[in-house]
Protein backbone atom coordinates (compact mmCIF):
# COMPACT_ATOMS: atom_id res chain seq x y z
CA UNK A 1 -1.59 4.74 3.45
CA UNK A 2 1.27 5.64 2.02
CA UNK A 3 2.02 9.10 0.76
CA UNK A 4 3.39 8.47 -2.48
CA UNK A 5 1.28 8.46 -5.43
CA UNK A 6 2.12 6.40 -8.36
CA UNK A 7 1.73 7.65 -12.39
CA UNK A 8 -1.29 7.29 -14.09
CA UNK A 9 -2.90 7.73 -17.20
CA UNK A 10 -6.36 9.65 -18.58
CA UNK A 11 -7.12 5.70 -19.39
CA UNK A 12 -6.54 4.69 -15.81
CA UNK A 13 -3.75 2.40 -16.69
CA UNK A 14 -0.49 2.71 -13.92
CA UNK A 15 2.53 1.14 -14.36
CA UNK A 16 4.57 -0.11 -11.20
CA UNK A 17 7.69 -1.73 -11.10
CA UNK A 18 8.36 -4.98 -10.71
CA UNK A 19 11.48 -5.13 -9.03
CA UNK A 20 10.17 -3.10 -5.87
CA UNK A 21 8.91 -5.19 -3.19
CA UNK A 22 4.75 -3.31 -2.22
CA UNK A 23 1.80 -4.13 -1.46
CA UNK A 24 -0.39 -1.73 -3.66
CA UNK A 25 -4.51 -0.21 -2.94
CA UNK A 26 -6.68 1.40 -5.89
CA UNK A 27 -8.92 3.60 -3.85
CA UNK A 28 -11.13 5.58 -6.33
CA UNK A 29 -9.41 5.50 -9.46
CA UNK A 30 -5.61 5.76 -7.17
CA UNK A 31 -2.82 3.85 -7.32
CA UNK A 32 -1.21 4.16 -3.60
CA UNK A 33 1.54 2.35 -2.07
CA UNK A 34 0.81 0.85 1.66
CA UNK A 35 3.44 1.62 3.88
CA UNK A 36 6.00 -0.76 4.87
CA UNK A 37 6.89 -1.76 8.62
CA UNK A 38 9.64 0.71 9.81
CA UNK A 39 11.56 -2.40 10.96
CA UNK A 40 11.18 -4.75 7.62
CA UNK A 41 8.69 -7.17 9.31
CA UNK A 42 5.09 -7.07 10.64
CA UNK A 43 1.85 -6.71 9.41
CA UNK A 44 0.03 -4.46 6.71
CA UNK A 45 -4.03 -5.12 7.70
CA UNK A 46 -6.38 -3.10 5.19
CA UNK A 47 -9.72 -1.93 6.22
CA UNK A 48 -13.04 -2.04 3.70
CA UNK A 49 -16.30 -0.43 4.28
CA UNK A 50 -18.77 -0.79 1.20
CA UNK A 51 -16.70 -2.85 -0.77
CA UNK A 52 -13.82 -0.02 -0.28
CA UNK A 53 -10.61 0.25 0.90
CA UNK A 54 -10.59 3.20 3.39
CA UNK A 55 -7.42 2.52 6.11
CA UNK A 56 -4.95 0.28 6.86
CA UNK A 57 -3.15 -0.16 9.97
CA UNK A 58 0.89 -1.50 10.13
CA UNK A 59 2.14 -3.24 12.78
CA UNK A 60 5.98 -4.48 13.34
CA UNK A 61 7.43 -6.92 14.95
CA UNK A 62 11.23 -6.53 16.64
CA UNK A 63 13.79 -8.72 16.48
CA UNK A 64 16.30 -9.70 18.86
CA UNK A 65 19.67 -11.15 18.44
């Protein structure tokens, strides 16, 4: 996931902003930003194990033309 780690407070409260396009994860108690296709479209799949998020794999599509 992605690399960047958003603020957050002692009262586990994170603010993100709204005019950014992401797909967020909390993974114990961590706001983290899922990366983004390189090429602006495909797929962001998430994997769970015990009711938590622990991978996600990103696929792209290219375009032609």
């Amino acid at each position: 996931m992605g690399e960047r780690q958003l603020q957050t407070d002692p009262d586990m409260i994170a603010e993100v902003d709204l005019h950014e396009n992401a797909v967020y994860v909390v993974c114990q108690g961590k706001l983290q930003i899922v990366d983004t296709p390189p090429t602006g479209y495909g797929t962001q799949l998430i994997y769970w194990r015990e009711g938590k998020p622990t991978h996600s794999e990103i696929g792209f599509t290219q375009k032609f033309g």
